[in-house]
C-alpha atoms as a PDB file:
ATOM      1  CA  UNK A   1      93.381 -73.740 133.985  1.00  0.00           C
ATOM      2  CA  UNK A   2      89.874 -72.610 134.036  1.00  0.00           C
ATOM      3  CA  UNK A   3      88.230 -70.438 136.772  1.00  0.00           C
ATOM      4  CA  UNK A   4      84.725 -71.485 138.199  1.00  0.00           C
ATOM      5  CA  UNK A   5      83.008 -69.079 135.835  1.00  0.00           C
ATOM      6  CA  UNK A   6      83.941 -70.301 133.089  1.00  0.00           C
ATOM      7  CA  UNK A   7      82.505 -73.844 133.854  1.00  0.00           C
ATOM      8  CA  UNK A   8      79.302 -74.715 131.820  1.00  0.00           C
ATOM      9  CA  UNK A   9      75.887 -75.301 134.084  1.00  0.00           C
ATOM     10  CA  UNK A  10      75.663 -78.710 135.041  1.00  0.00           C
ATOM     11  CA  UNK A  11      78.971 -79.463 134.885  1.00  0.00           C
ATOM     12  CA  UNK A  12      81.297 -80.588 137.895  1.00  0.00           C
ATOM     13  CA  UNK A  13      85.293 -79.456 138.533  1.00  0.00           C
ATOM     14  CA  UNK A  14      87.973 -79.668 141.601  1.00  0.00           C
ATOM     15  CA  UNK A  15      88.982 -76.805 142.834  1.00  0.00           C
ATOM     16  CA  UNK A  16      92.843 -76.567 142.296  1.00  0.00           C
ATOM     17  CA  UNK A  17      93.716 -72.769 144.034  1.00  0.00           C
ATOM     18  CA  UNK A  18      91.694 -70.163 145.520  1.00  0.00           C
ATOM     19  CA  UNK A  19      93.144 -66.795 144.627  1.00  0.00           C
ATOM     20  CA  UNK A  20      92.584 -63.429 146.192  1.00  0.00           C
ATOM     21  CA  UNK A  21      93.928 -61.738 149.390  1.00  0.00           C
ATOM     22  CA  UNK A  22      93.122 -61.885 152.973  1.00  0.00           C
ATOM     23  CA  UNK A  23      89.301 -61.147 153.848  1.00  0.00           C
ATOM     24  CA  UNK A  24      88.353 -62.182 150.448  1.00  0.00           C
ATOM     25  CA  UNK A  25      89.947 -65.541 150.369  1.00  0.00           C
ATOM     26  CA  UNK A  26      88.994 -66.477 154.206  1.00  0.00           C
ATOM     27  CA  UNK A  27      85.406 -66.072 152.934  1.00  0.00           C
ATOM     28  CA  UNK A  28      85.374 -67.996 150.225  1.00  0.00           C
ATOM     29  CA  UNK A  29      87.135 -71.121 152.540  1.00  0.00           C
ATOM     30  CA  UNK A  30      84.601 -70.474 155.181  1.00  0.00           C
ATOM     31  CA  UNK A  31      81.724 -71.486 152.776  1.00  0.00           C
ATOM     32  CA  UNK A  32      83.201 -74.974 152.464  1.00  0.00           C
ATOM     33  CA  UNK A  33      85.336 -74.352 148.978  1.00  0.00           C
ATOM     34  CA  UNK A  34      88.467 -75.650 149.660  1.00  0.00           C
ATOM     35  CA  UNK A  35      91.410 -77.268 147.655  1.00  0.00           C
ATOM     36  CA  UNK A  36      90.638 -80.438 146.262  1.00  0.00           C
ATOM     37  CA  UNK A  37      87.006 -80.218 147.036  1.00  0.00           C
ATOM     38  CA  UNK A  38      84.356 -80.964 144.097  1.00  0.00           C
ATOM     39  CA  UNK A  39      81.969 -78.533 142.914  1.00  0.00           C
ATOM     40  CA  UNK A  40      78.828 -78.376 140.281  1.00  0.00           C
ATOM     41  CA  UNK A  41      77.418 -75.539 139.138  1.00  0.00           C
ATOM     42  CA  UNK A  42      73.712 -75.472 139.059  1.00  0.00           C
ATOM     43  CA  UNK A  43      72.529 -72.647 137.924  1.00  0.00           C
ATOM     44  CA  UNK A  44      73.520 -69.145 136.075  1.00  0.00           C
ATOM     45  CA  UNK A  45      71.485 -66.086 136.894  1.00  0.00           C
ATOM     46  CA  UNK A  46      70.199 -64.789 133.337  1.00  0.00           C
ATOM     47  CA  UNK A  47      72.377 -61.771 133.480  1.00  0.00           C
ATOM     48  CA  UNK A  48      75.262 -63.777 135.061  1.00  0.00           C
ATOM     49  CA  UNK A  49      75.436 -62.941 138.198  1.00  0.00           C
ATOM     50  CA  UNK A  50      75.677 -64.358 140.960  1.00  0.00           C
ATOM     51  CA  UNK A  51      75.872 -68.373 140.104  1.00  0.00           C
ATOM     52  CA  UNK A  52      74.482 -71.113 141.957  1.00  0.00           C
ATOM     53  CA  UNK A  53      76.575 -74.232 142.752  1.00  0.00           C
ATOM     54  CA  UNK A  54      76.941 -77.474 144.958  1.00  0.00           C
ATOM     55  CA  UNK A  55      79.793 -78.100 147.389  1.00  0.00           C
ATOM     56  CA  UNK A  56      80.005 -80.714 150.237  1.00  0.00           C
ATOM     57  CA  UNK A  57      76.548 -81.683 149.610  1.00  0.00           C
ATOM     58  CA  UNK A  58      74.559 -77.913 150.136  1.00  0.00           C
ATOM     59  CA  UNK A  59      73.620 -75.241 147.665  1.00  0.00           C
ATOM     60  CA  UNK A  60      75.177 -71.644 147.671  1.00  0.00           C
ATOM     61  CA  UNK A  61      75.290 -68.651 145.255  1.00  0.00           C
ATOM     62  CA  UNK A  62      78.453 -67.209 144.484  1.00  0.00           C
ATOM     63  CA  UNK A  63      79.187 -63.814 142.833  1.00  0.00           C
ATOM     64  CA  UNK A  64      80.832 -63.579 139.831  1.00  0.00           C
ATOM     65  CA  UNK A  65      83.799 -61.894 140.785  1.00  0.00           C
ATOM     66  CA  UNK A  66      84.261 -64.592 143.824  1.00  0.00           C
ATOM     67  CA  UNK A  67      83.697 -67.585 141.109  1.00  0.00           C
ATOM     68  CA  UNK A  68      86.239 -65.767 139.362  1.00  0.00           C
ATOM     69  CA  UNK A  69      89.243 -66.385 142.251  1.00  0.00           C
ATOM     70  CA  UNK A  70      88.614 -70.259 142.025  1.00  0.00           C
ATOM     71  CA  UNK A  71      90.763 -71.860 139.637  1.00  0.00           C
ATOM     72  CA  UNK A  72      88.994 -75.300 138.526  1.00  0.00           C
ATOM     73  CA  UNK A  73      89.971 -78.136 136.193  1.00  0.00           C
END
């Protein structure tokens, strides 16, 4: 499995699992990305960071390190 990082701009994945522990996980599920949910990713910042996607029909900007606790497929 991929994590949302890795996933090209323009391109939509499920999530499958958020990882991470306690405050950083409860944050992540607060902004709407849940299991099963669909997300694109819209944009990259040109040094990577952070990365702009759509969930549940709004745009939001993720860091990378966050992306990188939501495994995709």
């Amino acid at each position: 499995m991929n994590n949302l990082r890795e996933v090209p701009v323009g391109q939509a994945a499920r999530v499958v699992r958020i990882h991470g522990e306690g405050a950083v996980k409860r944050r992540i599920m607060d902004m709407g990305i849940t299991k099963g949910v669909e997300i694109t990713v819209r944009k990259v910042a040109p040094l990577g960071d952070p990365i702009e996607i759509t969930v549940r029909g709004y745009e939001l900007s993720l860091r990378k390190a966050d992306a990188e606790n939501i495994e995709v497929e």
